[in-house]
N, C-alpha and C. Protein backbone atom coordinates (compact mmCIF):
# COMPACT_ATOMS: atom_id res chain seq x y z
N UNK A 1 -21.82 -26.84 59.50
CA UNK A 1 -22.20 -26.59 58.12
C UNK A 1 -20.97 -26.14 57.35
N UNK A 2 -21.03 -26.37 56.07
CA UNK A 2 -19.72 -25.72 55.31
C UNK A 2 -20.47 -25.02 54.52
N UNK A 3 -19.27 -24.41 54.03
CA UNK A 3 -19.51 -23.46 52.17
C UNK A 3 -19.57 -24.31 50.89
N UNK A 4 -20.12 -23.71 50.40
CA UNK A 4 -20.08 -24.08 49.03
C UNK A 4 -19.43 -23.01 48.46
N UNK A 5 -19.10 -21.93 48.14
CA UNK A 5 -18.29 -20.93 48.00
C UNK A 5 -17.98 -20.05 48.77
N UNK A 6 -16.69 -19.70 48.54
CA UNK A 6 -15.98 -18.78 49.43
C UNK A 6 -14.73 -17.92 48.89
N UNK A 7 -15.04 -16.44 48.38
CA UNK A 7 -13.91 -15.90 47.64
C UNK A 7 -13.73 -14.57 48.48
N UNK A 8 -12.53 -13.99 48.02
CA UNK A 8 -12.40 -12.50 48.91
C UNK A 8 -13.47 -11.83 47.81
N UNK A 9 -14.19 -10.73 48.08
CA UNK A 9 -15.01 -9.71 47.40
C UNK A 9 -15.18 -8.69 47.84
N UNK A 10 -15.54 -8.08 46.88
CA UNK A 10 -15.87 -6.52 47.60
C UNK A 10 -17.80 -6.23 48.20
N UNK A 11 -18.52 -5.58 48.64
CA UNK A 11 -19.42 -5.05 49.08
C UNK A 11 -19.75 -3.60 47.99
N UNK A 12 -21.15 -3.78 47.65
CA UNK A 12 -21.59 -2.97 46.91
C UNK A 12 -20.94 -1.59 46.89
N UNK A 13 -20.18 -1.01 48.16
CA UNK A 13 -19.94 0.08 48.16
C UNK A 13 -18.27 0.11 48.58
N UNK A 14 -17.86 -0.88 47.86
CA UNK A 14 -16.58 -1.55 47.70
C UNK A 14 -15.55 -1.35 49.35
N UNK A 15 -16.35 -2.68 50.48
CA UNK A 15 -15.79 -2.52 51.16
C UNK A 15 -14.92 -3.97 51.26
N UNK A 16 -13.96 -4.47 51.82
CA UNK A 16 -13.60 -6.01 51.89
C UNK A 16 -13.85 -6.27 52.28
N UNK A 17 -13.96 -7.72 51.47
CA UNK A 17 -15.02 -8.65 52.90
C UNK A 17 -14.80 -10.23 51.96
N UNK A 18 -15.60 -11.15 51.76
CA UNK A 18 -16.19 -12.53 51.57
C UNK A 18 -17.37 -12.62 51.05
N UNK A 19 -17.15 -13.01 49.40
CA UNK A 19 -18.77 -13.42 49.42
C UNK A 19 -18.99 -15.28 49.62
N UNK A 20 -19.91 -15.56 50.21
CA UNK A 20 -20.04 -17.00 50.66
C UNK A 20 -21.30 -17.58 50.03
N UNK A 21 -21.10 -18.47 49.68
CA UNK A 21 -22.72 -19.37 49.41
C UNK A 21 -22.86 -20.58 50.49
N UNK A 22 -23.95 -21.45 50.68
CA UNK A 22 -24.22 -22.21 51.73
C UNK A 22 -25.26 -22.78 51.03
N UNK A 23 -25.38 -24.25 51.31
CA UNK A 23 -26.82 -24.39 50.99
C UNK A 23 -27.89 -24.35 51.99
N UNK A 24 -28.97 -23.67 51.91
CA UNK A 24 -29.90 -22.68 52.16
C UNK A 24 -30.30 -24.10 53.59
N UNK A 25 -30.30 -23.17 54.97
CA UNK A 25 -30.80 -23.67 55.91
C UNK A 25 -31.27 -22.48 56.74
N UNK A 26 -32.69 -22.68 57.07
CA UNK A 26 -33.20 -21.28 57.76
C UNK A 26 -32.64 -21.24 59.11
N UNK A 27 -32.08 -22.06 59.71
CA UNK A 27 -31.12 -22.03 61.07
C UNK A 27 -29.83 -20.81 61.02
N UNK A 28 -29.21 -21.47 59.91
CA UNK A 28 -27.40 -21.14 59.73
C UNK A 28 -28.12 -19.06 59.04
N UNK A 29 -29.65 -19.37 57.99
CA UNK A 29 -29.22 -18.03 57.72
C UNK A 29 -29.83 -17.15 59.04
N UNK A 30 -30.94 -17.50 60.00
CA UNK A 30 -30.69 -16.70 61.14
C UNK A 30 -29.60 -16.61 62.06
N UNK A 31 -28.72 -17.64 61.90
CA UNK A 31 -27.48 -17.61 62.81
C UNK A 31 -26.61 -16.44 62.30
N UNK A 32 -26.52 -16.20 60.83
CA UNK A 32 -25.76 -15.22 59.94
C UNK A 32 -26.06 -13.66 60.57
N UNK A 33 -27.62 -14.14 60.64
CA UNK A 33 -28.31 -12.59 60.46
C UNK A 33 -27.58 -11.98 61.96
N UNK A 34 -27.69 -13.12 62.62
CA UNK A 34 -27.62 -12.41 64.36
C UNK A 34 -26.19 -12.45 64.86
N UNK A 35 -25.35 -12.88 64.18
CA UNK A 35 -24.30 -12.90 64.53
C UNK A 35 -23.34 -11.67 63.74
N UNK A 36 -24.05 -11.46 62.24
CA UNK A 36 -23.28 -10.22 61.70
C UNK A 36 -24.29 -9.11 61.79
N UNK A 37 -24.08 -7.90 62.21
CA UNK A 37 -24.72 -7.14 61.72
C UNK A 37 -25.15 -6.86 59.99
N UNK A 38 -26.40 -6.19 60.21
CA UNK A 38 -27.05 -5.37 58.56
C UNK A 38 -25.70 -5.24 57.50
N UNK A 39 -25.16 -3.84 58.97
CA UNK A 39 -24.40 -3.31 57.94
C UNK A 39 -22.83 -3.25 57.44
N UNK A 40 -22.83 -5.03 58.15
CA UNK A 40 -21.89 -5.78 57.55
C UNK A 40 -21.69 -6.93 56.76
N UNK A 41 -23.16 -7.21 56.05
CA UNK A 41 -23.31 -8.03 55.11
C UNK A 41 -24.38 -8.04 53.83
N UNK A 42 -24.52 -8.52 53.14
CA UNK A 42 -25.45 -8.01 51.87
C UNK A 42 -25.84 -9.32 51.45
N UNK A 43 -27.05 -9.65 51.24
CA UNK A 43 -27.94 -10.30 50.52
C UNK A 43 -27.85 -9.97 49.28
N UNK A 44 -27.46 -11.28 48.05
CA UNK A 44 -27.26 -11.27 46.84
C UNK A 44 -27.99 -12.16 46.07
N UNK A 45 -29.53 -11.48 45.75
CA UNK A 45 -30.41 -12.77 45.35
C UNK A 45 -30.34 -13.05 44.14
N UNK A 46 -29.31 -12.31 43.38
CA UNK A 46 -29.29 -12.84 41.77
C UNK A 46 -28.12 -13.67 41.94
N UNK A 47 -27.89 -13.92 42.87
CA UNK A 47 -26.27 -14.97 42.55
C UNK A 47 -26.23 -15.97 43.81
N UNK A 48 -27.22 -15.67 44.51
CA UNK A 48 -27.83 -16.45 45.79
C UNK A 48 -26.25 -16.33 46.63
N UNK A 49 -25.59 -15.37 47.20
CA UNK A 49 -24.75 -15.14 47.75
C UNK A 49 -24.73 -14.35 48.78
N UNK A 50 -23.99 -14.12 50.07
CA UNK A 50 -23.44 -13.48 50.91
C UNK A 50 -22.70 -12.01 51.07
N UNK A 51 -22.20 -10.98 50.58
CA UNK A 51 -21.02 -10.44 51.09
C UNK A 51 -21.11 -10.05 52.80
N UNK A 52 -20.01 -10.74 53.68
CA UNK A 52 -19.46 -10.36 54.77
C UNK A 52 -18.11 -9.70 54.92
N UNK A 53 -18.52 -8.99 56.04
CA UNK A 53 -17.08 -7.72 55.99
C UNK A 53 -16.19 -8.69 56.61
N UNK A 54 -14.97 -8.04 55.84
CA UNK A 54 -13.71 -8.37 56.67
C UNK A 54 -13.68 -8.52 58.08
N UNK A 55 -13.82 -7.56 58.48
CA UNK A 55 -14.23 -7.68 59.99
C UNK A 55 -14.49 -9.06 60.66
N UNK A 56 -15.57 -9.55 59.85
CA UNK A 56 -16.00 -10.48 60.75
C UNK A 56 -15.43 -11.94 60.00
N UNK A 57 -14.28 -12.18 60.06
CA UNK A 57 -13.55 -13.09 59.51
C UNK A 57 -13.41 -14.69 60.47
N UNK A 58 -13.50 -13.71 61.60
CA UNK A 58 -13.31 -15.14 63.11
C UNK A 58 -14.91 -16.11 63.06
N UNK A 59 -15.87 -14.86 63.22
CA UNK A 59 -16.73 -15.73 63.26
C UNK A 59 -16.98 -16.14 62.08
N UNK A 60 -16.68 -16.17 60.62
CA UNK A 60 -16.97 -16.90 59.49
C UNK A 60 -16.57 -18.61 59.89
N UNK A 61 -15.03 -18.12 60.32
CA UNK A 61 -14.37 -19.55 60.59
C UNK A 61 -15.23 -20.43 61.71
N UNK A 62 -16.14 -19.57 62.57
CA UNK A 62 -16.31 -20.54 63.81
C UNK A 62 -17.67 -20.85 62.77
N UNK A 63 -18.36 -20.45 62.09
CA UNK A 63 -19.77 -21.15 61.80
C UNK A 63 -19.69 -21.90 60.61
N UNK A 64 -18.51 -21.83 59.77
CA UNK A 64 -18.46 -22.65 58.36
C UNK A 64 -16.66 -23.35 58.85
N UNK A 65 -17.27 -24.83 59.55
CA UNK A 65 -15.65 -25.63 58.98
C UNK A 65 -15.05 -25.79 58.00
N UNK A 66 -15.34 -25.27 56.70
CA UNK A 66 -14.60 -25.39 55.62
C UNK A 66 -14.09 -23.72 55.23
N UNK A 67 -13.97 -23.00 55.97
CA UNK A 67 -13.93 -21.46 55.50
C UNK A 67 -12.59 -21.07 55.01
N UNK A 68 -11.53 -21.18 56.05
CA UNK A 68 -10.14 -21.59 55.68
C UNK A 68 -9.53 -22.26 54.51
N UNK A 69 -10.40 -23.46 54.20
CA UNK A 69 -9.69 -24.47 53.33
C UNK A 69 -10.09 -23.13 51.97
N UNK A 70 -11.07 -23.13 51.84
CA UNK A 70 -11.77 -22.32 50.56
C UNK A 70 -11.20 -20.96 50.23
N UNK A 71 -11.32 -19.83 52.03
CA UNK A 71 -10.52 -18.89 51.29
C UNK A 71 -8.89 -19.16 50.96
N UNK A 72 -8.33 -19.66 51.72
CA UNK A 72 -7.20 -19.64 51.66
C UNK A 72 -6.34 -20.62 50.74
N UNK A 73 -6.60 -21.73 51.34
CA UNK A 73 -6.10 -22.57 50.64
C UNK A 73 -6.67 -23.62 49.20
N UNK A 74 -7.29 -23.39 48.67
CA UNK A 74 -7.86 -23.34 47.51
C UNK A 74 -7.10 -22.94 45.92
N UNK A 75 -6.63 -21.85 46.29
CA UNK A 75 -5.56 -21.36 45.23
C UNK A 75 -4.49 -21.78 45.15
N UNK A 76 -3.98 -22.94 46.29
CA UNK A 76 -2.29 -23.28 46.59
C UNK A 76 -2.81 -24.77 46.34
N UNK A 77 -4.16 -25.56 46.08
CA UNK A 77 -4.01 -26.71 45.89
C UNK A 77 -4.01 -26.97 44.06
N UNK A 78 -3.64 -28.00 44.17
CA UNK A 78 -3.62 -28.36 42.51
C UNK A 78 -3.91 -29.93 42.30
């Protein structure tokens, strides 16, 4: 599965992390749930978004093949 968005952000209680969008598959969002903990990610239903902690940066990359291209390299293409 890929992203549909992917920016650095902060967490309500301004921690770093990723907010991500996806389009909505009840697989990938129990895969989310069980693979990050609670209280390292936030449900954002007015903007239908993600925040994930920094922390968990490896497994972003192993469950979204496009995670890399978006955070990173995104800003260096033109």
């Amino acid at each position: 599965m890929n992203l549909t968005q992917c920016i650095r952000g902060g967490s309500q209680d301004r921690r770093n992390g990723f907010i991500i969008a996806f389009n909505y598959d009840p697989d990938m969002v129990e895969t989310l749930k069980k693979t990050i903990p609670h209280t390292h990610r936030e449900w954002r239903a007015e903007s239908k978004t993600w925040w994930v902690s920094l922390s968990y940066e490896r497994e972003l990359k192993r469950m979204f093949g496009n995670f890399e291209a978006l955070v990173y390299w995104q800003g260096t293409l033109l």
